[in-house]
Protein backbone atom coordinates (compact mmCIF):
# COMPACT_ATOMS: atom_id res chain seq x y z
CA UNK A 1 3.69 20.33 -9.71
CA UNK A 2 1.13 17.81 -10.67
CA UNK A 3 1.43 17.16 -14.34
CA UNK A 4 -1.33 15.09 -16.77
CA UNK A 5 0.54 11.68 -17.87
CA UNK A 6 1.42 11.14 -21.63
CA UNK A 7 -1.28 8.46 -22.94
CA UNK A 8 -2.82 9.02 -26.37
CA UNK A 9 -4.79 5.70 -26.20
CA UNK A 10 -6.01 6.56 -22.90
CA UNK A 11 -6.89 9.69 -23.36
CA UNK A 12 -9.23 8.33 -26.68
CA UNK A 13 -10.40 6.07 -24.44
CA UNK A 14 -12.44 8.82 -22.55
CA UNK A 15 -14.32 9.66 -25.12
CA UNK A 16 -16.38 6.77 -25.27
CA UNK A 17 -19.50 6.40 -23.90
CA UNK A 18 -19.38 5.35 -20.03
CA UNK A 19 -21.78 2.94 -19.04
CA UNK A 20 -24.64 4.85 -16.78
CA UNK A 21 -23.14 5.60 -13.28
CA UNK A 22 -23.72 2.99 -10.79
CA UNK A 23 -23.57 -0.11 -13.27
CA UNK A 24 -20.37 -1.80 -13.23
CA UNK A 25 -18.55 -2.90 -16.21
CA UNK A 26 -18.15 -6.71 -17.55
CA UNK A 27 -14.45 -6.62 -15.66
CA UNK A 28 -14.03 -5.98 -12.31
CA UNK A 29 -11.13 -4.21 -13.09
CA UNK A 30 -12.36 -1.85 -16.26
CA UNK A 31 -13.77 1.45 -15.37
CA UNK A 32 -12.98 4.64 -17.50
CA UNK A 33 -13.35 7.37 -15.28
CA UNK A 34 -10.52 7.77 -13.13
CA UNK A 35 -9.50 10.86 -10.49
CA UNK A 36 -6.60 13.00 -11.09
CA UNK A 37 -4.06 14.14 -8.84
CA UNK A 38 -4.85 17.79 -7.68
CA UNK A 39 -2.90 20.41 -9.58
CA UNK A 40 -0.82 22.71 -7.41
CA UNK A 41 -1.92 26.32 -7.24
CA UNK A 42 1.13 28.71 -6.39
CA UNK A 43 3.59 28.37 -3.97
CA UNK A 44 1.44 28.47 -1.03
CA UNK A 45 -0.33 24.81 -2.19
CA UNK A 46 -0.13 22.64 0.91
CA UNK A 47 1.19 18.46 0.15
CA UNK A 48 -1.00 17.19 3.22
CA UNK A 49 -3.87 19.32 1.62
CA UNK A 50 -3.69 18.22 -1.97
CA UNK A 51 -3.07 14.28 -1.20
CA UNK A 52 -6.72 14.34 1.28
CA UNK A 53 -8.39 15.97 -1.56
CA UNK A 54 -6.98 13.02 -3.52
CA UNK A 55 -8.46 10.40 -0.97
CA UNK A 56 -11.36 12.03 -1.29
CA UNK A 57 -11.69 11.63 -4.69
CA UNK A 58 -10.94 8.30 -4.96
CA UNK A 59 -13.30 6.99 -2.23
CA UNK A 60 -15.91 9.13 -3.89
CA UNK A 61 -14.98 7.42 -7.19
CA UNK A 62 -15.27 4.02 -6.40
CA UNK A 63 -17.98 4.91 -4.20
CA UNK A 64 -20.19 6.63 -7.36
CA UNK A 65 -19.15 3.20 -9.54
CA UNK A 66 -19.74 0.53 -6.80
CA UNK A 67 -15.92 -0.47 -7.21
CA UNK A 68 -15.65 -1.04 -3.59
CA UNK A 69 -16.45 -4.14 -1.50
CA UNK A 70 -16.78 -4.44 2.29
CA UNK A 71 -15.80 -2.83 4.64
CA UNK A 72 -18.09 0.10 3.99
CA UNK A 73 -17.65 2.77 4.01
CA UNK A 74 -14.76 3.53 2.00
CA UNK A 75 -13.66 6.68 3.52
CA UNK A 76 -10.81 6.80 5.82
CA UNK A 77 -9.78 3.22 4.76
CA UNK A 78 -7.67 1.47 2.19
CA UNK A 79 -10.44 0.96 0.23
CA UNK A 80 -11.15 -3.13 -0.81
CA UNK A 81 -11.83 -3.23 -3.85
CA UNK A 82 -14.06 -5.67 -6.86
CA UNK A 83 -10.92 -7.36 -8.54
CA UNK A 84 -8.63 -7.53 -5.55
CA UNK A 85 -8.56 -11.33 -5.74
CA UNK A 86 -7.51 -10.83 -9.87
CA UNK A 87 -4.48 -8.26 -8.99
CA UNK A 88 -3.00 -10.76 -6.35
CA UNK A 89 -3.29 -13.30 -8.79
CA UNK A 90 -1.20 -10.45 -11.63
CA UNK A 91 0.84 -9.60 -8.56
CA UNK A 92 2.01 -13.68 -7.83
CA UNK A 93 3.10 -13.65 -11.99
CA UNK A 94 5.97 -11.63 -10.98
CA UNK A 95 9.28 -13.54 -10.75
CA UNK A 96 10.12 -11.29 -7.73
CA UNK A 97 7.13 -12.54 -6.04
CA UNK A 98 8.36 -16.31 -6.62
CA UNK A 99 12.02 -15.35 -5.54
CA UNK A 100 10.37 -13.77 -2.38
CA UNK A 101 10.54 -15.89 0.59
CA UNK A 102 9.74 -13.08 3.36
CA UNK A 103 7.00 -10.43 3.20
CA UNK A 104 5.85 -7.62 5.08
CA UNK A 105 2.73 -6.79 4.02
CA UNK A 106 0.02 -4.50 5.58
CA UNK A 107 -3.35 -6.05 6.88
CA UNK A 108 -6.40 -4.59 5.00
CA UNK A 109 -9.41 -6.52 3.48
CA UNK A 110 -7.62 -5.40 -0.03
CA UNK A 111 -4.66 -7.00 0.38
CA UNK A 112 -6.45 -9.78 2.30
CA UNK A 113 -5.68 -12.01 -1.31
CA UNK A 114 -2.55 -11.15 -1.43
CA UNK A 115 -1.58 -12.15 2.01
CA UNK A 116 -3.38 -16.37 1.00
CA UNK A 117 -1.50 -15.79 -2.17
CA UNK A 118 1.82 -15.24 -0.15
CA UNK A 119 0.91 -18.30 2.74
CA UNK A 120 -0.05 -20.67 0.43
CA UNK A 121 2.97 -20.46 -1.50
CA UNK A 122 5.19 -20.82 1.30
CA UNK A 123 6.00 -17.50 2.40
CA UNK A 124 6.44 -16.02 5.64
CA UNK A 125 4.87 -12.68 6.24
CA UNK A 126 4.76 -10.32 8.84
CA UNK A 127 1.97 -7.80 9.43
CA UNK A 128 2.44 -4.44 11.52
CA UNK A 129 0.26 -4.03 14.63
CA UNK A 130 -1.72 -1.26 14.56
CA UNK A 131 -0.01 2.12 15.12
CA UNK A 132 3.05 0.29 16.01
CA UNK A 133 1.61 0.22 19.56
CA UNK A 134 3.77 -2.60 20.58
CA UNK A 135 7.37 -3.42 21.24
CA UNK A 136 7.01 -6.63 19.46
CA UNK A 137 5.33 -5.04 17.08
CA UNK A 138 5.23 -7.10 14.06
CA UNK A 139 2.99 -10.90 13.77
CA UNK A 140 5.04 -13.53 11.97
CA UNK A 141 3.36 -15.62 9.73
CA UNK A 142 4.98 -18.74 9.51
CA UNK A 143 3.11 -21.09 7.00
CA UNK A 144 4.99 -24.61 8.24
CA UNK A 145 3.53 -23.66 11.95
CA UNK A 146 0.14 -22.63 10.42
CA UNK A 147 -0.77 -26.01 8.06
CA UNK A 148 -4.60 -26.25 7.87
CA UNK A 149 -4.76 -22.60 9.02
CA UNK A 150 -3.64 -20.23 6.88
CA UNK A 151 -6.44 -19.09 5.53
CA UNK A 152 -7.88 -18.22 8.52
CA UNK A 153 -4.16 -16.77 9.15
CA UNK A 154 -4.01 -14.11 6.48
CA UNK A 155 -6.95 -12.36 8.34
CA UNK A 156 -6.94 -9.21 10.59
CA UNK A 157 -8.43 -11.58 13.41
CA UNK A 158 -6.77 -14.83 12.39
CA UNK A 159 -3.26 -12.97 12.20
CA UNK A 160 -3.60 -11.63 15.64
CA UNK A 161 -4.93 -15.27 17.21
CA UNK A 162 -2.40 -17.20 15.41
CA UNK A 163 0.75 -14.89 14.40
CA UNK A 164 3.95 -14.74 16.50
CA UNK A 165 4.57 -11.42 18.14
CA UNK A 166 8.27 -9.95 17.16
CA UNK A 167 10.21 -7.47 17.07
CA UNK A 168 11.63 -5.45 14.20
CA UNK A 169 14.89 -7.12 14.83
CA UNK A 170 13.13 -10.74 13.90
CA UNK A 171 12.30 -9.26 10.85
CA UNK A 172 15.25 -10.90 8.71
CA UNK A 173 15.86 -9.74 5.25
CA UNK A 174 12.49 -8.66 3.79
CA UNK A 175 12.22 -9.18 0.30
CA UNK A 176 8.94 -7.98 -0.79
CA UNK A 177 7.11 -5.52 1.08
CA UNK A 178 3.06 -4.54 -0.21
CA UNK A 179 1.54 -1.83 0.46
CA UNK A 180 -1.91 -0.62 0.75
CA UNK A 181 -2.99 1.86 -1.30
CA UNK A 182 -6.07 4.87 -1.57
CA UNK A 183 -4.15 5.84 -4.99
CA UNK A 184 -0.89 5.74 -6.88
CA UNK A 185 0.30 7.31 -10.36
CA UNK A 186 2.49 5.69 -13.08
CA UNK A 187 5.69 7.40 -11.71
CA UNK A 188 5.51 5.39 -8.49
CA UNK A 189 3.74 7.70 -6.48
CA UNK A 190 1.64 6.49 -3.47
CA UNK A 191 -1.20 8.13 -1.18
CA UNK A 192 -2.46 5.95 1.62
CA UNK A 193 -5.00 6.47 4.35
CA UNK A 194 -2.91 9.35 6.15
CA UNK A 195 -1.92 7.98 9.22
CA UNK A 196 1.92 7.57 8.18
CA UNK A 197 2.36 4.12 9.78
CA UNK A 198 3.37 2.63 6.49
CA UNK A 199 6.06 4.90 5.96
CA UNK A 200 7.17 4.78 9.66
CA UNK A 201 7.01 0.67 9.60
CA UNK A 202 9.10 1.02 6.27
CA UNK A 203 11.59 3.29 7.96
CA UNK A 204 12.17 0.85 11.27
CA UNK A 205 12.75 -2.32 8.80
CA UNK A 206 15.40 0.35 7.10
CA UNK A 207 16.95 1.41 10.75
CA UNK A 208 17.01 -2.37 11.78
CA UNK A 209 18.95 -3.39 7.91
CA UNK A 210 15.80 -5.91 7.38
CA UNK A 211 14.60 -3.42 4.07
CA UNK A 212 17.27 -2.48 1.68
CA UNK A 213 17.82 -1.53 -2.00
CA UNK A 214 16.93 -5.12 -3.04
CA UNK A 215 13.79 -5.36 -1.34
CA UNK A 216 11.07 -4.47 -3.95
CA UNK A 217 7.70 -2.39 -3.01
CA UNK A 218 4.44 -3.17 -4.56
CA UNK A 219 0.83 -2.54 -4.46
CA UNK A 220 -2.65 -3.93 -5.42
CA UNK A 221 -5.18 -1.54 -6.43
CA UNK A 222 -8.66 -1.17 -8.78
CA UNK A 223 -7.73 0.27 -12.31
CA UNK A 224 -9.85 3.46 -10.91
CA UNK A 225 -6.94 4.24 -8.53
CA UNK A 226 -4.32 4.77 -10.69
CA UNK A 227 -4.68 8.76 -11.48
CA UNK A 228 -3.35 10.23 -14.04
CA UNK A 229 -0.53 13.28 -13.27
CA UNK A 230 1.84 13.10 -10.53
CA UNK A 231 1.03 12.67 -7.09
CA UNK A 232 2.62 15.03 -4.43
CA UNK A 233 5.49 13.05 -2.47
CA UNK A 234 7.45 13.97 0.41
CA UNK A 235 11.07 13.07 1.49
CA UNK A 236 9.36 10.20 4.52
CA UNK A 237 7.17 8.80 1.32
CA UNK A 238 8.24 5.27 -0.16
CA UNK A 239 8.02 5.04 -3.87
CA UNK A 240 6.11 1.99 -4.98
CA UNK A 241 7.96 -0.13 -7.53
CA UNK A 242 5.47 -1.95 -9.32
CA UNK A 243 1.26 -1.69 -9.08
CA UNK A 244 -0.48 -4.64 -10.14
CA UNK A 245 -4.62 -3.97 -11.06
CA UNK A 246 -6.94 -6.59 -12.21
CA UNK A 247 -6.06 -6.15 -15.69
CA UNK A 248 -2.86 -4.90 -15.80
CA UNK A 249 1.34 -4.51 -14.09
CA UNK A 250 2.93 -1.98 -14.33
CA UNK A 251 6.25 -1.43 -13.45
CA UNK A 252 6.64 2.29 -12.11
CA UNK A 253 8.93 5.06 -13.97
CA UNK A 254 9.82 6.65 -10.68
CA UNK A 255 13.55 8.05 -9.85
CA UNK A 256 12.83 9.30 -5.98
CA UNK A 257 14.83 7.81 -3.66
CA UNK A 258 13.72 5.87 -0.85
CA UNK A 259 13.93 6.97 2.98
CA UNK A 260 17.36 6.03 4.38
CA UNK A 261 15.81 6.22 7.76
CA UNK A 262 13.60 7.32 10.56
CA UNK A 263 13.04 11.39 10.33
CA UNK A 264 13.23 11.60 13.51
CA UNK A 265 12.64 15.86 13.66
CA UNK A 266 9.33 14.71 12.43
CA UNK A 267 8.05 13.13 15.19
CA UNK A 268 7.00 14.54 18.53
CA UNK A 269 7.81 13.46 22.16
CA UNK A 270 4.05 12.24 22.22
CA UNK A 271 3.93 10.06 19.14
CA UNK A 272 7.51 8.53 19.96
CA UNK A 273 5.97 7.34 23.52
CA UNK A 274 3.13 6.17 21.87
CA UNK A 275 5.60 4.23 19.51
CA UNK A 276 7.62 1.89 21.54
CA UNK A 277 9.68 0.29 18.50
CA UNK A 278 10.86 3.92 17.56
CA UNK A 279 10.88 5.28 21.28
CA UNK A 280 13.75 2.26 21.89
CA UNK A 281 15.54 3.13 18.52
CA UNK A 282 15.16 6.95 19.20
CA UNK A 283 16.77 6.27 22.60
CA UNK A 284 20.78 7.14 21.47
CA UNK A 285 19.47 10.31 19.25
CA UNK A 286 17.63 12.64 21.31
């Protein structure tokens, strides 16, 4: 299923010498050895399987090349990365970032720039609480409430101090939504951590009309997370539109479409208790 990406250039690139493993590269965003997405082997190949080998390279990656910043360890994270200040900085070029007056955006250290990026500009943004554990289970960032704070704002701790507690029916219409990321291909493929929540928060805003067709999905990541070959997606995955890296955009090729919805034969009694937003929505259905 998994198929190497066209790139002669790339591919020449390789041959090069590589600097000696551990020291990093003048750019925080050049590194030439990159993972690749696992090729499937027969029938039988297993998606959840073949995306955690995928994490696993990629933390190991940036691991082995000292791409990765703190929180350590990498592992069963979003992974910050060296560079994550330069692809918010790519990322605010866009002119669907400047058009973009509400966010959702997801609240790891990597995106931790992008989240400033979006305050300081004037932009309100709305972070999930953890495992959607809440009824009100989005914070609203609202930078004319938050002058002389913001920075303190766009953090994990600030956001839950300082951020508004709402529900998914506050969200409005969400223009921009970022994603974090372990690794993503050119064809707008995404593998995250492997809980799910970022699909699941993606499919609420969709079930409550704040995400539709207009709203665009992007990601920051290190160069060293963008594998080459296609990553294994399922029909609850969200493509990712555009990927900005600290050297580079790039605008993804993909044709999948987007979740119309909540799946809801994927979920269990248990996780839809533990999930009072979907629990309430799931109400009418089952």
């Amino acid at each position: 299923m998994a198929r190497r990406a066209p790139g002669g250039p790339r591919r020449a690139a390789l041959t090069r010498r590589r600097p000696p493993a551990g020291r990093p590269g003048k750019r925080a965003g050049a590194t030439r050895e990159r993972a690749r997405a696992p090729h499937e082997r027969g029938a039988a190949a297993a998606t959840p399987s073949r995306k955690q080998a995928l994490r696993e390279a990629i933390w190991s990656l940036l691991t082995r090349r000292r791409l990765g910043r703190f929180p350590f360890p990498l592992t069963d994270r979003i992974p910050n990365f060296r560079g994550a200040e330069a692809a918010a900085e790519r990322l605010a070029t866009l002119p669907e970032w400047a058009a973009a007056r509400r966010l959702k955006c997801n609240p790891d250290a990597a995106q931790l720039p992008v989240r400033r990026a979006a305050l300081a500009a004037g932009k309100h943004v709305f972070m999930a609480v953890p495992r959607l554990s809440a009824p009100k289970c989005f914070l609203h960032l609202d930078p004319a409430r938050l002058r002389g704070r913001l920075a303190q704002a766009a953090t994990i701790g600030g956001a839950a101090t300082l951020g508004t507690p709402v529900g998914p029916d506050a969200l409005g219409h969400i223009d921009l939504i970022v994603a974090g990321s372990v690794a993503v291909d050119l064809r707008g493929g995404r593998v995250g951590k492997g809980g799910g929540y970022s699909d699941l928060e993606f499919a609420l805003a969709v079930a409550h009309g704040a995400v539709d067709d207009t709203t665009l999905v992007v990601t920051t990541v290190h160069d060293a997370q963008v594998v080459r070959g296609a990553i294994p997606m399922t029909p609850h995955d969200v493509p990712v539109d555009i990927v900005a890296t600290p050297t580079r955009l790039i605008r993804t090729r993909h044709t999948r479409p987007r979740p119309t919805g909540v799946r809801w034969d994927e979920l269990t009694d248990a996780q839809l208790a533990a999930m009072p937003p979907l629990a309430a929505l799931a109400s009418p259905r089952r």
